[in-house]
C-alpha atoms as a PDB file:
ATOM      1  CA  UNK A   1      29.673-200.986 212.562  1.00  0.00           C
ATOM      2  CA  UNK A   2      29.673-201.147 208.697  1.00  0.00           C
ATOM      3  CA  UNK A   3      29.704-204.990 208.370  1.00  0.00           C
ATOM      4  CA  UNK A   4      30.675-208.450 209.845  1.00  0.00           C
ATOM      5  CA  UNK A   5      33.675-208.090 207.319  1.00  0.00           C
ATOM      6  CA  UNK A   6      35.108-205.016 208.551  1.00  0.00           C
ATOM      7  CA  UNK A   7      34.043-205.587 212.060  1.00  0.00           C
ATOM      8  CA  UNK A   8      36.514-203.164 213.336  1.00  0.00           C
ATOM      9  CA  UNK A   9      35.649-200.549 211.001  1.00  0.00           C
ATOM     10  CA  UNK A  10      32.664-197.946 212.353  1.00  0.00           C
ATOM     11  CA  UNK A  11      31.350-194.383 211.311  1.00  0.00           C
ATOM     12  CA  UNK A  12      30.969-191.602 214.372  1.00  0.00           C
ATOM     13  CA  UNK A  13      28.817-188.568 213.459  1.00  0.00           C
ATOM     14  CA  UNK A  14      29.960-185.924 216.173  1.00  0.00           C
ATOM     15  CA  UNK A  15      27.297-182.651 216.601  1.00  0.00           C
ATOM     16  CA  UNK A  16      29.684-179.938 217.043  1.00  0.00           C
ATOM     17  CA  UNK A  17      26.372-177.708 217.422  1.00  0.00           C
ATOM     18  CA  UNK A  18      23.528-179.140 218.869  1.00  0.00           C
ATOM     19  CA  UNK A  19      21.524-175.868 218.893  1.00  0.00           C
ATOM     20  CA  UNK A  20      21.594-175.466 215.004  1.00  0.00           C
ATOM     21  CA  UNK A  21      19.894-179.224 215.053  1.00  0.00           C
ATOM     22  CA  UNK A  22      17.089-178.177 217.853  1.00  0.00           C
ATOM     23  CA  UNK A  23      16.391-174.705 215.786  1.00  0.00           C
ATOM     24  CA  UNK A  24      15.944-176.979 212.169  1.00  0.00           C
ATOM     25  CA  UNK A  25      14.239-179.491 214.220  1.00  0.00           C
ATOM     26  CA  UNK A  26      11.685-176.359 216.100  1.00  0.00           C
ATOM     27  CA  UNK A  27      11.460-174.866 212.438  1.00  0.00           C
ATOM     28  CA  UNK A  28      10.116-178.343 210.871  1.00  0.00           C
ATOM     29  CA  UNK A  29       7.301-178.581 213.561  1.00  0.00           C
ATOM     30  CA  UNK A  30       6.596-175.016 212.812  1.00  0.00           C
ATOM     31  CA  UNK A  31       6.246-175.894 209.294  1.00  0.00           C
ATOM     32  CA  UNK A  32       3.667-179.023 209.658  1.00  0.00           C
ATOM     33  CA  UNK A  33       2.116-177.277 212.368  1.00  0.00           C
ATOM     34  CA  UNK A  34       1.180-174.121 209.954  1.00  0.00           C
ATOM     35  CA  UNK A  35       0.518-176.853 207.005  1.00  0.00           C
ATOM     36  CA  UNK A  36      -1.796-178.787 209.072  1.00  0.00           C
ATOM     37  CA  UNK A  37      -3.736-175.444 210.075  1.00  0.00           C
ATOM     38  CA  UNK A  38      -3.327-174.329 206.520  1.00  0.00           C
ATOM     39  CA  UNK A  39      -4.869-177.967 205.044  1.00  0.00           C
ATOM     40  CA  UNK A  40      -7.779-177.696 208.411  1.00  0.00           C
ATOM     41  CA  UNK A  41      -8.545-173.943 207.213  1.00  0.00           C
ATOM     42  CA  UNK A  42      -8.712-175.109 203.462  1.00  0.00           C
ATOM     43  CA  UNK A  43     -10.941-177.894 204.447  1.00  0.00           C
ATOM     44  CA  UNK A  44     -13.164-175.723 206.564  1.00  0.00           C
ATOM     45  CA  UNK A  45     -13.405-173.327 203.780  1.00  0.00           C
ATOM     46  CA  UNK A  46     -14.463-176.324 201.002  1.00  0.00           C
ATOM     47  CA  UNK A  47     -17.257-176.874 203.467  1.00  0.00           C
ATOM     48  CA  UNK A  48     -18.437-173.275 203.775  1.00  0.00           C
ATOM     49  CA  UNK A  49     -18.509-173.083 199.588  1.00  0.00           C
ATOM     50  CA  UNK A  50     -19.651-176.327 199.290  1.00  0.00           C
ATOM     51  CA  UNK A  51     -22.633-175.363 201.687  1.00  0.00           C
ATOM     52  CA  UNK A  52     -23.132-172.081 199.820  1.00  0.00           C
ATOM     53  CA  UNK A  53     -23.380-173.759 196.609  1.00  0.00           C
ATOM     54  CA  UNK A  54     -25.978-176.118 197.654  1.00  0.00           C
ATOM     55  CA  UNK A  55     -28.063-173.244 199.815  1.00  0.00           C
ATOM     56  CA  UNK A  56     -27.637-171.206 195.878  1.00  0.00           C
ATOM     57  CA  UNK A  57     -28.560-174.010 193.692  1.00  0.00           C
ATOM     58  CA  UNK A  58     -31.979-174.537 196.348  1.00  0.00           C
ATOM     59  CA  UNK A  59     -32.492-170.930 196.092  1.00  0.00           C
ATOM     60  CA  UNK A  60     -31.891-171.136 192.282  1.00  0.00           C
ATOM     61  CA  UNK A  61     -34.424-174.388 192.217  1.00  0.00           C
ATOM     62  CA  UNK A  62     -37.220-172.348 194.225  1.00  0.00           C
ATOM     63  CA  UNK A  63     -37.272-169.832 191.448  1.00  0.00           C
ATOM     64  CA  UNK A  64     -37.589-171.862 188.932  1.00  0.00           C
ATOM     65  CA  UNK A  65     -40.485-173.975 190.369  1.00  0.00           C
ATOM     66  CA  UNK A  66     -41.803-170.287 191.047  1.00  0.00           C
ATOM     67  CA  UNK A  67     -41.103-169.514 187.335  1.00  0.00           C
ATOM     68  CA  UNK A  68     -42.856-172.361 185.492  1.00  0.00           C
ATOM     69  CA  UNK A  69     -45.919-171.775 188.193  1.00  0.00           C
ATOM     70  CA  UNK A  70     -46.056-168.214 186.816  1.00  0.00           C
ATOM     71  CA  UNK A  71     -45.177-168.774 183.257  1.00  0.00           C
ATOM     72  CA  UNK A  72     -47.882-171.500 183.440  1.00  0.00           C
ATOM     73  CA  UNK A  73     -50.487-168.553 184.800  1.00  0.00           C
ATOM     74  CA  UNK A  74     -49.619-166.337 182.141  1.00  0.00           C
ATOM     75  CA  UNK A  75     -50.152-168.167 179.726  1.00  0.00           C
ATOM     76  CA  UNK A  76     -53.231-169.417 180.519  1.00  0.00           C
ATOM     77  CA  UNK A  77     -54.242-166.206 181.159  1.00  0.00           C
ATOM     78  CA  UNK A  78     -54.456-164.757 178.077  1.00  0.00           C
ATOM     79  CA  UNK A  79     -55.255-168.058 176.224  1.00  0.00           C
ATOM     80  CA  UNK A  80     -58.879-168.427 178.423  1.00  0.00           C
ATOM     81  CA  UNK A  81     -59.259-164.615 177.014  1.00  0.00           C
ATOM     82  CA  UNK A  82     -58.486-165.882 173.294  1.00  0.00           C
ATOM     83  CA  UNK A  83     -60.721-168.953 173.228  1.00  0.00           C
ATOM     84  CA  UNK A  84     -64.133-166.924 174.966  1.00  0.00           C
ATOM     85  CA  UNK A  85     -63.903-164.431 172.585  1.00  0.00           C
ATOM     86  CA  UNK A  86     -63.322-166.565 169.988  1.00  0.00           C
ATOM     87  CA  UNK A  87     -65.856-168.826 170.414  1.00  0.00           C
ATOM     88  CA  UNK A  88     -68.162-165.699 170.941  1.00  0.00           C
ATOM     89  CA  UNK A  89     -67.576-164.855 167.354  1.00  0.00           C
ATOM     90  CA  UNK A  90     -67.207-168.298 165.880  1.00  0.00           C
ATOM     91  CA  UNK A  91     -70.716-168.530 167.342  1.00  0.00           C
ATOM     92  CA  UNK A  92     -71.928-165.288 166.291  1.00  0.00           C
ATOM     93  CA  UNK A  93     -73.159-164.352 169.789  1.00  0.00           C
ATOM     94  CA  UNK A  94     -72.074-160.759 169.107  1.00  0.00           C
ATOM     95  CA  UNK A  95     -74.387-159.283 166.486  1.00  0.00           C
ATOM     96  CA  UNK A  96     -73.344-155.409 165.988  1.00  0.00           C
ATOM     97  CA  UNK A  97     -70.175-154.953 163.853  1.00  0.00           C
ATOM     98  CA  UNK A  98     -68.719-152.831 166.441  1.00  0.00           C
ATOM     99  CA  UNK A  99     -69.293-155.316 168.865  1.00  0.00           C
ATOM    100  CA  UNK A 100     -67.388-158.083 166.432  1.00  0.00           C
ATOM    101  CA  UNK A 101     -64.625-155.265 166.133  1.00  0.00           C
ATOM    102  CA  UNK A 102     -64.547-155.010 170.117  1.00  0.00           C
ATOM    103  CA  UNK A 103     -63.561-159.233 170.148  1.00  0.00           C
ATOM    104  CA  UNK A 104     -61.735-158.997 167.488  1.00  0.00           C
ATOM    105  CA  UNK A 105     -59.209-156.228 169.003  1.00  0.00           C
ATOM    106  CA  UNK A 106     -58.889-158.546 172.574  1.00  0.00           C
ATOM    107  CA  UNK A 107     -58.440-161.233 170.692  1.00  0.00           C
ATOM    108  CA  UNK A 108     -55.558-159.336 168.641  1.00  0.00           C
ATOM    109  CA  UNK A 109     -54.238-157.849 172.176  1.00  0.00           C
ATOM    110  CA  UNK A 110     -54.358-161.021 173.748  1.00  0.00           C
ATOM    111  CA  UNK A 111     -52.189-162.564 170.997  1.00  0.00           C
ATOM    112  CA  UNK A 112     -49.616-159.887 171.245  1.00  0.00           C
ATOM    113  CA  UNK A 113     -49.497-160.698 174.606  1.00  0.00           C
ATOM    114  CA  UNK A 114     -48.670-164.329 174.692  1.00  0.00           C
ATOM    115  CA  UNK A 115     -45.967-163.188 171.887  1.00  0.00           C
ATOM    116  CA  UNK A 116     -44.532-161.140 173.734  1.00  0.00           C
ATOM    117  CA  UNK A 117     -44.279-163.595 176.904  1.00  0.00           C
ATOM    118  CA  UNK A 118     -43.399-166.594 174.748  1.00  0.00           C
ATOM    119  CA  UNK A 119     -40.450-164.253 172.859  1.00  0.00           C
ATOM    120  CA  UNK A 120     -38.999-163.298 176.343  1.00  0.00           C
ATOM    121  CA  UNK A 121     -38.289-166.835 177.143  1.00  0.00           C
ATOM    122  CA  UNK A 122     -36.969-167.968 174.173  1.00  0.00           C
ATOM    123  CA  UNK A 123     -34.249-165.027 174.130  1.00  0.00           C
ATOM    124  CA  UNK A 124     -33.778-165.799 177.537  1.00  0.00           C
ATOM    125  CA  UNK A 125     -33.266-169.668 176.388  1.00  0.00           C
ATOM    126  CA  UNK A 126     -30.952-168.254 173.579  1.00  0.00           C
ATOM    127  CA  UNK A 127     -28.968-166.248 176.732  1.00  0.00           C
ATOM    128  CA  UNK A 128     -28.266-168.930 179.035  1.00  0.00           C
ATOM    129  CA  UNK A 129     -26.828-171.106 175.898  1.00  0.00           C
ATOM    130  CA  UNK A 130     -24.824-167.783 174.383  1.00  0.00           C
ATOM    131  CA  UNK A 131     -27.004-168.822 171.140  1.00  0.00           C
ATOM    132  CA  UNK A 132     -28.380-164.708 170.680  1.00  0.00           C
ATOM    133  CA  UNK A 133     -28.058-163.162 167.635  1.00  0.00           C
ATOM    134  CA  UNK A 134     -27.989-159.640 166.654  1.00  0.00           C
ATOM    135  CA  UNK A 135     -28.929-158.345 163.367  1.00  0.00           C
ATOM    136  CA  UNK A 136     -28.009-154.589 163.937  1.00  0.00           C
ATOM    137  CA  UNK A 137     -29.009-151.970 160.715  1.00  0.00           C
ATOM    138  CA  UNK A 138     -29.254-148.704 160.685  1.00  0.00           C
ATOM    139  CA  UNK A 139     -32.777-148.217 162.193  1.00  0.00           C
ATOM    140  CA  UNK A 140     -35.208-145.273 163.194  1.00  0.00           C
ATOM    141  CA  UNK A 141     -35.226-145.546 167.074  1.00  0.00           C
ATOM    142  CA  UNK A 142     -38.127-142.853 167.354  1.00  0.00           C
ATOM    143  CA  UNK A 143     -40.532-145.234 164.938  1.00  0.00           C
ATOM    144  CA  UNK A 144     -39.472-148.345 166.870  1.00  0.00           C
ATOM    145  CA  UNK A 145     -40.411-146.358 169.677  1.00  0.00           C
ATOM    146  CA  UNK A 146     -43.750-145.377 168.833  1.00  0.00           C
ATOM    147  CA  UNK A 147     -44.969-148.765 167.352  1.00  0.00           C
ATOM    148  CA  UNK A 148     -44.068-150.573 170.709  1.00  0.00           C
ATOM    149  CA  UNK A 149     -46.219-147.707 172.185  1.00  0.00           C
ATOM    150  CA  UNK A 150     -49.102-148.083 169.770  1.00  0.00           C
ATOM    151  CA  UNK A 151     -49.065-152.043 170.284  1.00  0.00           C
ATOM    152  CA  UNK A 152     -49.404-151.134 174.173  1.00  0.00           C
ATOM    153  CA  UNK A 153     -52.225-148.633 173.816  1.00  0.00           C
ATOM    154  CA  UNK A 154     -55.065-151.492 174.262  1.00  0.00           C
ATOM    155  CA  UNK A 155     -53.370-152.055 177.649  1.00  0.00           C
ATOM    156  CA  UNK A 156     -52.685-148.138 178.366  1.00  0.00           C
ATOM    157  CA  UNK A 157     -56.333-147.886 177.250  1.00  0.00           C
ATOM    158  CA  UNK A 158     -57.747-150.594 179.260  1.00  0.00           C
ATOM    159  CA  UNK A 159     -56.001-149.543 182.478  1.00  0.00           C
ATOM    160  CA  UNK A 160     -56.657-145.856 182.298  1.00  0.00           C
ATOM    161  CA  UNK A 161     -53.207-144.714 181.971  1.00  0.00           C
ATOM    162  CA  UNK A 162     -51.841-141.244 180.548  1.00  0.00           C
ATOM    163  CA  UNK A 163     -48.840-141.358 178.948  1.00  0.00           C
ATOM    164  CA  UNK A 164     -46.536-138.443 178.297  1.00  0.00           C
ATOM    165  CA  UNK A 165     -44.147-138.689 175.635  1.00  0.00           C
ATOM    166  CA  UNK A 166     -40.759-136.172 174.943  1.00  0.00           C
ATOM    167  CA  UNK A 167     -39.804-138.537 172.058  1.00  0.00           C
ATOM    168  CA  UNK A 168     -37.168-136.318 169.486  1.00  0.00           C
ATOM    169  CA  UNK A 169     -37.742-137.186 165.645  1.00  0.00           C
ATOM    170  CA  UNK A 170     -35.577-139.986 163.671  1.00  0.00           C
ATOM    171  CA  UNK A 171     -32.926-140.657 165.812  1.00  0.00           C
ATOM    172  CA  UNK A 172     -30.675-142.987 163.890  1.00  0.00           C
ATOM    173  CA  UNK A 173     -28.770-145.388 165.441  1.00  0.00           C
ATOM    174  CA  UNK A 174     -27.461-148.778 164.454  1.00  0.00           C
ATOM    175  CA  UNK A 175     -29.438-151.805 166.311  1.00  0.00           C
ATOM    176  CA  UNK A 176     -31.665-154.428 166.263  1.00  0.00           C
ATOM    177  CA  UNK A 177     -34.486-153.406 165.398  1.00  0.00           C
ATOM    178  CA  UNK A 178     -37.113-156.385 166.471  1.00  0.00           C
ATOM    179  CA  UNK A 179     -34.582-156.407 169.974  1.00  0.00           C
ATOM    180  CA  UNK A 180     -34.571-153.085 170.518  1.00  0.00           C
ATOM    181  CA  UNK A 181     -38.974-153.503 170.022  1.00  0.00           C
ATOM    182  CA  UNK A 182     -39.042-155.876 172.508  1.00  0.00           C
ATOM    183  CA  UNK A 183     -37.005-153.671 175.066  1.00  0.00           C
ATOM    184  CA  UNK A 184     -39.398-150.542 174.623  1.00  0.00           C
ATOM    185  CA  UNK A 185     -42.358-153.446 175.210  1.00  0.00           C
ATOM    186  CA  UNK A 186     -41.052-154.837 178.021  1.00  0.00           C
ATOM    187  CA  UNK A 187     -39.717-151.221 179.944  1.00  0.00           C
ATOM    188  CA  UNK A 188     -43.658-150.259 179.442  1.00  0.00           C
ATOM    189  CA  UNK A 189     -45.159-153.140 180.243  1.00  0.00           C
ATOM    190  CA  UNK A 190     -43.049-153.315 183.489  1.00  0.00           C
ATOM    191  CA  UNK A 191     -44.169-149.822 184.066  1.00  0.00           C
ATOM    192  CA  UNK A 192     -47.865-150.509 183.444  1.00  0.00           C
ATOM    193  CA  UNK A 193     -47.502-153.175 186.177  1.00  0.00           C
ATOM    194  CA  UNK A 194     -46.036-151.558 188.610  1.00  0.00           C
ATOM    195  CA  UNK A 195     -47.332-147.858 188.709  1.00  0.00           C
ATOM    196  CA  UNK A 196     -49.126-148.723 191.597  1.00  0.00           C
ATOM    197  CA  UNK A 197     -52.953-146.165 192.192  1.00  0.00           C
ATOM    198  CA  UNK A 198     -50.886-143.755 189.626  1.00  0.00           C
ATOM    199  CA  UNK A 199     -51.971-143.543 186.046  1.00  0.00           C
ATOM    200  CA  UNK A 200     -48.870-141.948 184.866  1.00  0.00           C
ATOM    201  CA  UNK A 201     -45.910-143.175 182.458  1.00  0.00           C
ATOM    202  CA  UNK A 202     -43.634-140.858 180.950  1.00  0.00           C
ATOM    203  CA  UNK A 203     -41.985-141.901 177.743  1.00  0.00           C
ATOM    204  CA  UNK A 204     -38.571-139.792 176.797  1.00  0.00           C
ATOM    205  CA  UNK A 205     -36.296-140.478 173.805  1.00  0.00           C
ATOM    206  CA  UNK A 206     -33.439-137.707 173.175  1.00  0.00           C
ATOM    207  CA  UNK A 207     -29.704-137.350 172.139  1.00  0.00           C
ATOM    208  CA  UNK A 208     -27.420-135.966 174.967  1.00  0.00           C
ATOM    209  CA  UNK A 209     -23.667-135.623 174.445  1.00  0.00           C
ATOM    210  CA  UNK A 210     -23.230-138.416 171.360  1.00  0.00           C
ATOM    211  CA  UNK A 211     -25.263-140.509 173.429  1.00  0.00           C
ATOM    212  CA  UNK A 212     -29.175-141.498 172.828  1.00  0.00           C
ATOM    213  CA  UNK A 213     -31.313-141.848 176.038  1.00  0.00           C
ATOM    214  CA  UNK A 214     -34.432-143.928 176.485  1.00  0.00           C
ATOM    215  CA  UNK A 215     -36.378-143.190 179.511  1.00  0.00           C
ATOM    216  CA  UNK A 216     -39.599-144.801 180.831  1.00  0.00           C
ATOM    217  CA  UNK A 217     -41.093-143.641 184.219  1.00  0.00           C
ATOM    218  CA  UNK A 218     -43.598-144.646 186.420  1.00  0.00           C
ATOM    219  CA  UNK A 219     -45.005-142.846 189.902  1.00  0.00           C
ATOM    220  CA  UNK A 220     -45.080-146.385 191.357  1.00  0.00           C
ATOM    221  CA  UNK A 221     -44.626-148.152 194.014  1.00  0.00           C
ATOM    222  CA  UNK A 222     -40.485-147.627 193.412  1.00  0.00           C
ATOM    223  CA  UNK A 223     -37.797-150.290 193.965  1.00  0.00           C
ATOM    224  CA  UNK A 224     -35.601-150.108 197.502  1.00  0.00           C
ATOM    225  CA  UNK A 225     -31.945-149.781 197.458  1.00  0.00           C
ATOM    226  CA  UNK A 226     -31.221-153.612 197.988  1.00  0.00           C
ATOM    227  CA  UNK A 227     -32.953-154.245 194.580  1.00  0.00           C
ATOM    228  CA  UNK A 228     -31.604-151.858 192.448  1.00  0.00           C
ATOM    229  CA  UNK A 229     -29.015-154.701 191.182  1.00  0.00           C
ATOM    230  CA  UNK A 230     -31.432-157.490 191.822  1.00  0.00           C
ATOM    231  CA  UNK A 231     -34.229-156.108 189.390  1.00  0.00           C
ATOM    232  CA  UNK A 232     -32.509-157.488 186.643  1.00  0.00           C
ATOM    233  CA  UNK A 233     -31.500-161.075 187.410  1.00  0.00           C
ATOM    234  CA  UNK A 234     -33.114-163.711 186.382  1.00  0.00           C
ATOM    235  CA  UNK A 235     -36.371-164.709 187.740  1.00  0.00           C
ATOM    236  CA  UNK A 236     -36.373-162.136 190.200  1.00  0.00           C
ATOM    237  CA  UNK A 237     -39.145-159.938 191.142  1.00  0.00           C
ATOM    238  CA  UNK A 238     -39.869-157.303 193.729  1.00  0.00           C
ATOM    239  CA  UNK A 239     -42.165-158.725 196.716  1.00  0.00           C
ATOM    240  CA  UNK A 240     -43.439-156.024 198.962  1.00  0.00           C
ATOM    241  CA  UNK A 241     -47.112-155.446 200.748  1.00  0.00           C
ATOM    242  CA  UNK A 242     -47.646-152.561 198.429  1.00  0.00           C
ATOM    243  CA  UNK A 243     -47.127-154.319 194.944  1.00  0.00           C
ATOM    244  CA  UNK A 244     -50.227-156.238 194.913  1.00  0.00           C
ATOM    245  CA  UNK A 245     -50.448-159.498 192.840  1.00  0.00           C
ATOM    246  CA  UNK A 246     -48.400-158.482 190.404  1.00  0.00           C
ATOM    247  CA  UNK A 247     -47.770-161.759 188.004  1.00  0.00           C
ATOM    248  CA  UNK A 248     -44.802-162.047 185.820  1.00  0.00           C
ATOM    249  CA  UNK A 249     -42.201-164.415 184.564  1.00  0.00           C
ATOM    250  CA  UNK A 250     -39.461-162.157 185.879  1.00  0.00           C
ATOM    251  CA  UNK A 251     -37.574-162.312 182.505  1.00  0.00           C
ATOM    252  CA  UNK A 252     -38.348-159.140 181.507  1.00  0.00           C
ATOM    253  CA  UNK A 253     -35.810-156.750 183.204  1.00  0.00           C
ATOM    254  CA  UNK A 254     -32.969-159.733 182.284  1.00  0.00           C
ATOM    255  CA  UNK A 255     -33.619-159.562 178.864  1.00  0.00           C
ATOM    256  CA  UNK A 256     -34.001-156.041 178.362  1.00  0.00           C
ATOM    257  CA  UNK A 257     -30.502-155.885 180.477  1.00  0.00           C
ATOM    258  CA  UNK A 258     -28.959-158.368 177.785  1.00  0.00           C
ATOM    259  CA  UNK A 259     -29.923-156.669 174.597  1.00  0.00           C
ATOM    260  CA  UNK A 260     -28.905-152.952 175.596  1.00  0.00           C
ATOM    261  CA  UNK A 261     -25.579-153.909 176.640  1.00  0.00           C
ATOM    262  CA  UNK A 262     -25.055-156.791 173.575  1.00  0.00           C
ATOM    263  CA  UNK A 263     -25.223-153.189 171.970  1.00  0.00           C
ATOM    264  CA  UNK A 264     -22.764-151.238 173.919  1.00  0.00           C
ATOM    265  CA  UNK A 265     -25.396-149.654 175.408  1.00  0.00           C
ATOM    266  CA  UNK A 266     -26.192-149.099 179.823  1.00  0.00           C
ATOM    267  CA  UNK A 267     -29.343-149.828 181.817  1.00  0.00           C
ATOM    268  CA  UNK A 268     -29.560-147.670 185.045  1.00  0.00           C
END
């Protein structure tokens, strides 16, 4: 009935085919049934991420902690080393020049050292904010080369290692040249720390095919197959029974990874 004022006037809807309204009413069921399984599958999914994040960000926390711990070793390490012999010599303990020479060169080394530590961090500061910069001339990859090697023949020395060099004459290139120093330190001083019993590093610079090819080898202790990507994230480093306590910041490999590729260049 439309109203008291047309009380004999009414509307009649008439289903001529009741099956079309049963299949639209089956389909609409369908529809909220595979919505609300959609919406409890999206919801179980948030929770799965959600729980991954938070397990990642621990993980990520762990390392850190683990980080400043060993950042905090290193660099008292060599600090302790800086101050004896200093004080050695500030209190003229050590009489023979050569002996004075001998304090002088750890004290040197140990310098170096922290430097080279304190310079991995900060480029690994300037990666995490995208604040690197590159400075690339035409440079003499042979002599950068060789000077990282000479600055790392106290610890070659020390240690007892031989090193074998292939290292082709003045290969230009343009880089870098204080990066592309601190890759060739860190590459041997990752192989000096984990050669293992062996006493071997082999050094190889060459051209091949318009390319240039840097290779530094050790006969240690290796890296297994689940590493090979790990090696160069951040913080990482390899924990196995045969390593020994081998300290680090785990920066090394990251940074090294940054700078060859901020070139165009591959790490394998």
């Amino acid at each position: 009935q439309l109203n008291p004022y047309f009380s004999e006037q009414f509307i009649q809807i008439n289903i001529e085919n009741e099956d079309l309204i049963t299949d639209l009413i089956k389909r609409r069921s369908w529809i909220y049934g595979i919505a609300s399984v959609s919406l409890l599958l999206a919801m179980l999914l948030g929770v799965v991420l959600i729980l991954r994040d938070i397990a990642r960000e621990k993980h990520l926390a762990n390392l850190r902690s683990d980080f400043i711990s060993n950042v905090t070793h290193e660099l008292k390490t060599p600090l302790t080393s800086i101050r004896m012999y200093a004080e050695s010599l500030m209190m003229r303990r050590v009489k023979s020049v050569s002996g004075q020479r001998k304090y002088l060169s750890v004290v040197v080394n140990e310098s170096e050292r922290l430097k080279r530590m304190i310079n991995n961090i900060l480029e690994f500061s300037k990666m995490e904010k995208a604040k690197q910069e590159y400075h690339p001339v035409e440079s003499n990859l042979s002599e950068i080369l060789q000077t990282a090697i000479l600055d790392m023949n106290y610890w070659l020395e020390k240690k007892g290692f031989n090193l074998i060099t292939e290292i082709d004459r003045d290969i230009k290139v343009k880089v870098d040249p204080e990066k592309f120093y601190q890759v060739y330190s860190n590459l041997l001083s990752n192989a000096i720390k984990y050669s293992g019993d062996s006493r071997k590093i082999f050094v190889r610079l060459h051209k091949n095919s318009g390319s240039v090819i840097t290779e530094v080898e050790d006969e240690g202790i290796g890296i297994e197959d689940e590493n090979l990507t790990k090696i160069f994230e951040e913080f990482f480093r390899v924990e196995r029974n045969d390593s020994g306590n081998i300290t680090g910041t785990g920066l090394g490999l990251t940074v090294v990874k940054e700078i060859v590729e901020a070139h165009g260049g591959k790490i394998l």
